[in-house]
Protein backbone atom coordinates (compact mmCIF):
# COMPACT_ATOMS: atom_id res chain seq x y z
CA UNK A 1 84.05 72.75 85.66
CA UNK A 2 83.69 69.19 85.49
CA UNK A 3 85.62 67.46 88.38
CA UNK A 4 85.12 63.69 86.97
CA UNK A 5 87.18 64.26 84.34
CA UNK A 6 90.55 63.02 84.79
CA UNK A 7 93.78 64.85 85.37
CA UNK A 8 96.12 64.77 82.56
CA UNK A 9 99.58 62.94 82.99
CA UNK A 10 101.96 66.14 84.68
CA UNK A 11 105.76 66.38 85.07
CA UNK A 12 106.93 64.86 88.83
CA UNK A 13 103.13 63.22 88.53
CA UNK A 14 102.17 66.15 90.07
CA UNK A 15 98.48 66.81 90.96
CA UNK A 16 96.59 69.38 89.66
CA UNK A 17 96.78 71.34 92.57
CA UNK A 18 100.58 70.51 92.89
CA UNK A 19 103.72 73.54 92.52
CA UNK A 20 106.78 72.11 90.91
CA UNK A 21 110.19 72.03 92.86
CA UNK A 22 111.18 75.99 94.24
CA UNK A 23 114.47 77.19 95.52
CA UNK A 24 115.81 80.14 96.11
CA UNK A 25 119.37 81.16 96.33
CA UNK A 26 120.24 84.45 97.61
CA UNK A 27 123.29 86.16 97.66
CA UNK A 28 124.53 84.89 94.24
CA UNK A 29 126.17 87.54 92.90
CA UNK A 30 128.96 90.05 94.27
CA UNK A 31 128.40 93.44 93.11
CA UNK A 32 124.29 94.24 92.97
CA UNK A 33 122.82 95.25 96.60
CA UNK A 34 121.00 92.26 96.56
CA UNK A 35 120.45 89.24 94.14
CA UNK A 36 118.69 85.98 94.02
CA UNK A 37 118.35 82.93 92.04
CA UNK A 38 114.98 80.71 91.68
CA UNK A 39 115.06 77.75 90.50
CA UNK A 40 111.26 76.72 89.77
CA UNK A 41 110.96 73.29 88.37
CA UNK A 42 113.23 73.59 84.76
CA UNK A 43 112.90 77.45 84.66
CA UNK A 44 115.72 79.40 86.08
CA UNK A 45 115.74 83.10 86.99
CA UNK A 46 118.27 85.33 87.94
CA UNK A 47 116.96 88.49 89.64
CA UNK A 48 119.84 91.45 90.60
CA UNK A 49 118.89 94.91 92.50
CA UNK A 50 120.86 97.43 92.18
CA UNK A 51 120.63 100.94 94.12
CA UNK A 52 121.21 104.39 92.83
CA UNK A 53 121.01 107.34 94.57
CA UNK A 54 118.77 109.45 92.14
CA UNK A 55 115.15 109.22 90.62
CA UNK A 56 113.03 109.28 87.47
CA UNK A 57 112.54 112.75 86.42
CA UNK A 58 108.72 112.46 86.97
CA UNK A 59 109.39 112.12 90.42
CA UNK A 60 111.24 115.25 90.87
CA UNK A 61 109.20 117.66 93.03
CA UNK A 62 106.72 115.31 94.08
CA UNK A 63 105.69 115.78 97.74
CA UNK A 64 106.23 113.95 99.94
CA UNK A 65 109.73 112.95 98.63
CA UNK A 66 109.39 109.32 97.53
CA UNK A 67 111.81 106.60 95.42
CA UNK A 68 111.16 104.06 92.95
CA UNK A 69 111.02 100.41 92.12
CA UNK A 70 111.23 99.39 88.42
CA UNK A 71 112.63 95.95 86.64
CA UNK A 72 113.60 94.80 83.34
CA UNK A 73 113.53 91.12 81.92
CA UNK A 74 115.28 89.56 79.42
CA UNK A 75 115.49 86.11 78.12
CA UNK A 76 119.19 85.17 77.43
CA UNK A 77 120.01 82.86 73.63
CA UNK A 78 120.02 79.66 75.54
CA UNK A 79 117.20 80.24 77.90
CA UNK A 80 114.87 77.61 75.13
CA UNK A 81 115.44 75.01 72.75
CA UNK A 82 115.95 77.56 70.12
CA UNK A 83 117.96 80.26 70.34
CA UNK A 84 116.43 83.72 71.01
CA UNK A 85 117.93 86.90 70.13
CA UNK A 86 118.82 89.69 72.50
CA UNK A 87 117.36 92.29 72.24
CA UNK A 88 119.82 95.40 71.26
CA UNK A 89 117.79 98.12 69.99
CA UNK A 90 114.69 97.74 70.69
CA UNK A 91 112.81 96.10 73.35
CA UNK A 92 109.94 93.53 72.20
CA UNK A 93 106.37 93.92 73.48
CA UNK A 94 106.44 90.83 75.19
CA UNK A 95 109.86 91.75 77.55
CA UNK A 96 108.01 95.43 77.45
CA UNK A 97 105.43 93.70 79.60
CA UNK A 98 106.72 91.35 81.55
CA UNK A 99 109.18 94.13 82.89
CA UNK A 100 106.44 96.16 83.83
CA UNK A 101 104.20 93.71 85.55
CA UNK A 102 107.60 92.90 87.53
CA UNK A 103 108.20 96.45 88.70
CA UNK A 104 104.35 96.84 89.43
CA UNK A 105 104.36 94.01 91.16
CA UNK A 106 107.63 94.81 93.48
CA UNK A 107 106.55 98.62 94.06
CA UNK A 108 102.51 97.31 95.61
CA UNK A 109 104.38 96.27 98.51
CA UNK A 110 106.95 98.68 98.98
CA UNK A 111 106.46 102.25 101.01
CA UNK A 112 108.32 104.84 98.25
CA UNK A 113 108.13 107.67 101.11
CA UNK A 114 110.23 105.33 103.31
CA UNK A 115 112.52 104.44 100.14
CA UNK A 116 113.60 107.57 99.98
CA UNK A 117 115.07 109.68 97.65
CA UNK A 118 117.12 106.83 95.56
CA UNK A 119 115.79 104.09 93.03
CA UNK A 120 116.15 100.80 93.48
CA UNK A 121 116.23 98.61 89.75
CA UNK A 122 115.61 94.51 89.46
CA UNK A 123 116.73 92.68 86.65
CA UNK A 124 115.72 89.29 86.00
CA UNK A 125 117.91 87.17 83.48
CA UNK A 126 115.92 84.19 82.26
CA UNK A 127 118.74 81.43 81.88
CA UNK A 128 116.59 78.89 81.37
CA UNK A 129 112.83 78.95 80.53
CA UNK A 130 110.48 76.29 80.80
CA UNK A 131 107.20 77.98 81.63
CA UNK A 132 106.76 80.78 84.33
CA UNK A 133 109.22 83.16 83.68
CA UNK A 134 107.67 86.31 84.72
CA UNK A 135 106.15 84.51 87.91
CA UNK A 136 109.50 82.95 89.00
CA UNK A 137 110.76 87.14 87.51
CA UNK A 138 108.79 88.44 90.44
CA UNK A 139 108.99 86.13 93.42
CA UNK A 140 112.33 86.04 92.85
CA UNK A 141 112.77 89.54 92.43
CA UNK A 142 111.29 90.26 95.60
CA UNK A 143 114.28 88.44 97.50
CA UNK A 144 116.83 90.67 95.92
CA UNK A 145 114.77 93.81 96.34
CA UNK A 146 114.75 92.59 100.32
CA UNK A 147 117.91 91.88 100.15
CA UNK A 148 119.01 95.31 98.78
CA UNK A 149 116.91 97.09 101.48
CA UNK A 150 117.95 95.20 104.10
CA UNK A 151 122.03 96.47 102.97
CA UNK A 152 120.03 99.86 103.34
CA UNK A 153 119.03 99.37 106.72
CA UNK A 154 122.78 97.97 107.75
CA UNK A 155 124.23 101.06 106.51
CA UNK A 156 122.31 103.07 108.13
CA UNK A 157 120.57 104.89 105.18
CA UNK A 158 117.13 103.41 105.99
CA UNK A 159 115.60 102.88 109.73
CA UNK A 160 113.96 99.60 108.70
CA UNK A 161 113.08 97.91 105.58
CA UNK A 162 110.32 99.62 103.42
CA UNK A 163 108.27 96.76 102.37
CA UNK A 164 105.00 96.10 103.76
CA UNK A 165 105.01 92.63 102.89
CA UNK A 166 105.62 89.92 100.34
CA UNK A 167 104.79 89.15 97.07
CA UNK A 168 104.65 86.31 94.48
CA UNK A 169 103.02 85.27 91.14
CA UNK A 170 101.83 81.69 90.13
CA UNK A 171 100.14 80.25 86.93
CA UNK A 172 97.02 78.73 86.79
CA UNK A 173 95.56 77.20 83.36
CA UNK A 174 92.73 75.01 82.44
CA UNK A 175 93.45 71.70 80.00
CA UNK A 176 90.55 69.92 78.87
CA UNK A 177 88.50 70.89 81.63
CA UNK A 178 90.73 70.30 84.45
CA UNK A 179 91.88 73.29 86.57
CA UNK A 180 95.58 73.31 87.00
CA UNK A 181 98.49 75.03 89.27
CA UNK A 182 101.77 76.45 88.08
CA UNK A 183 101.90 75.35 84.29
CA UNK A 184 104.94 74.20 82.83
CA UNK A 185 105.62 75.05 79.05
CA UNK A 186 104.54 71.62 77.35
CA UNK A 187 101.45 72.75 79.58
CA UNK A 188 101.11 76.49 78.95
CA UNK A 189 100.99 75.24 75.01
CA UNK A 190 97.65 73.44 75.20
CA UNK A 191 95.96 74.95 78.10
CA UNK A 192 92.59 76.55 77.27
CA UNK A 193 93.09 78.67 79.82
CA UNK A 194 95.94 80.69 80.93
CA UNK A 195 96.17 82.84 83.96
CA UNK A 196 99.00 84.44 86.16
CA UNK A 197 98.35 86.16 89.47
CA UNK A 198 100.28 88.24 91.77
CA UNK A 199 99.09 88.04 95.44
CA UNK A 200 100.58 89.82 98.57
CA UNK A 201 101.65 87.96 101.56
CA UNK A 202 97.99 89.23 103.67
CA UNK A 203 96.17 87.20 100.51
CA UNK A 204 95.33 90.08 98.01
CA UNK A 205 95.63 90.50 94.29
CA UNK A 206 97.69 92.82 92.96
CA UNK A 207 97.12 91.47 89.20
CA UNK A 208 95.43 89.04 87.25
CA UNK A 209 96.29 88.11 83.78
CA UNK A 210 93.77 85.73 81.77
CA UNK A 211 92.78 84.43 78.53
CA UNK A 212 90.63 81.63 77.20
CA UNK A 213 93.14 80.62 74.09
CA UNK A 214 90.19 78.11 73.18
CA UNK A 215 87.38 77.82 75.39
CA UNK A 216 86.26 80.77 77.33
CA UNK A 217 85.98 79.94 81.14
CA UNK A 218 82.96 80.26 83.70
CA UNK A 219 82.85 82.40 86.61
CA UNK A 220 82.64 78.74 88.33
CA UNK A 221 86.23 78.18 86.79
CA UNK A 222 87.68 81.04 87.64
CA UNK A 223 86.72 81.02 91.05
CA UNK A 224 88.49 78.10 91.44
CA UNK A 225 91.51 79.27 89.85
CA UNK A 226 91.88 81.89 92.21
CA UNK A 227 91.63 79.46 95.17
CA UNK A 228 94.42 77.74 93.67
CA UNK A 229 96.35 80.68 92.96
CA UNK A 230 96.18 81.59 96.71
CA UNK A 231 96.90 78.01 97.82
CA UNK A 232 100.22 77.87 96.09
CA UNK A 233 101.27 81.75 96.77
CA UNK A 234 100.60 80.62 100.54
CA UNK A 235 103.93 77.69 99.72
CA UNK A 236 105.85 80.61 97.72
CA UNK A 237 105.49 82.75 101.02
CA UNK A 238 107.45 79.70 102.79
CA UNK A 239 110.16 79.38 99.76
CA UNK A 240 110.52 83.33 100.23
CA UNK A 241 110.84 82.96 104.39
CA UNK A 242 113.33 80.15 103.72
CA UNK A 243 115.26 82.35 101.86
CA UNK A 244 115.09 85.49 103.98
CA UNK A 245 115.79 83.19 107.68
CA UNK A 246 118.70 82.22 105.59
CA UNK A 247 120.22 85.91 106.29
CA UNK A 248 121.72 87.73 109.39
CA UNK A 249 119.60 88.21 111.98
CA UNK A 250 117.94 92.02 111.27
CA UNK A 251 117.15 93.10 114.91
CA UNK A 252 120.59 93.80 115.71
CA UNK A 253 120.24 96.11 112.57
CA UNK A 254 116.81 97.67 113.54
CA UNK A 255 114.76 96.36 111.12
CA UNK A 256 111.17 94.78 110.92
CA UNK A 257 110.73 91.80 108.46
CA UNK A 258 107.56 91.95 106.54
CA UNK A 259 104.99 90.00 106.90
């Protein structure tokens, strides 16, 4: 990658190395276990969890006893400039995806044994997209998943919150030669490159989506994509901390807070 070439003009006049505005609301909602909004730049996610006390039939029988994570995504009409049409019938490949890179995403740092025998379901509601829905989807997402276990935990179904530790998801794109963090849509839609990446809260990749849409990339390039995927995960960890220091204080309800 050539570094003398100049960084194009970004939203806030961010550098290239630069995350747009994050917060993260929890608590927004009455009914689900937990719930969570992210705000991340223009995009806005709402993530719910709700808990039921069964399991996926391919589950049944399995030894030891274990639980389930899973998601589903949806963009809602007014999420873009144009509207976009739900989805009644049939799910489109794209959500089909994005659902399931959510769910893998939230289950690689949760312990199913410790679960239990109950299933625990995140949807994410896209109300407004603006590039970065499924990584705002899943760092999002895992705020209302801690959120539900944690209302495990106070009712005394759980001994202490089954998640190992966090995880978040960033984009990373190249545009004319110029590595770039966390692309916004106006972005995303010329970038040569487009990559997301999930990363756990000790540093390590639980998935890596790429593809050169013009210019296929060097090892060189995506080296240093992945050093600035872990650079801005590392300020996601901090959004996600802000978030859960926001709640109750969990030793009075047994509980260990994940890394």
């Amino acid at each position: 990658m050539d570094t003398t070439v100049a960084t194009p003009a970004r939203s806030g006049n961010r550098t290239r190395e630069q995350l747009r505005p994050i917060r993260i609301l929890r608590g927004v909602l009455k009914h689900p276990a937990g719930s969570s909004l992210i705000e991340w730049g223009d995009t806005r996610v709402l993530c719910s969890a709700t808990v039921e006390e069964k399991i996926p039939p391919f589950l049944m029988g399995h030894q030891p006893p274990q639980g389930w994570v899973t998601a589903e995504y949806a963009m809602l009409p007014g999420a873009t400039n144009t509207r976009t049409q739900r989805e009644r019938n049939r799910v489109a490949g794209r959500t089909h995806e994005i659902q399931r890179l959510i769910g893998r995403s939230l289950r690689a740092v949760t312990d199913m044994t410790a679960l239990g025998h109950r299933t625990v379901t995140i949807d994410c509601d896209v109300l407004q997209a603006d590039g970065g829905t499924r990584t705002a989807a899943i760092t999002g997402g895992y705020i209302a998943l801690y959120d539900a276990c944690r209302k495990l935990v106070q009712a005394g179904l759980l001994p202490a919150i089954p998640l190992r530790e966090k995880v978040a998801a960033v984009s990373v794109g190249v545009i004319g030669g110029v590595c770039m963090l966390d692309l916004d849509y106006q972005e995303d839609s010329q970038a040569d490159v487009d990559m997301n990446f999930v990363i756990t809260g000790s540093g390590h990749f639980v998935e890596v989506q790429g593809t050169a849409e013009q210019h296929p990339f060097s090892l060189a390039e995506l080296t240093t994509m992945c050093e600035f995927a872990q650079e801005g995960a590392k300020h996601l960890f901090a959004v996600q901390q802000e978030a859960i220091d926001a709640l109750p204080a969990l030793h009075a309800l047994g509980a260990r807070q994940p890394e």
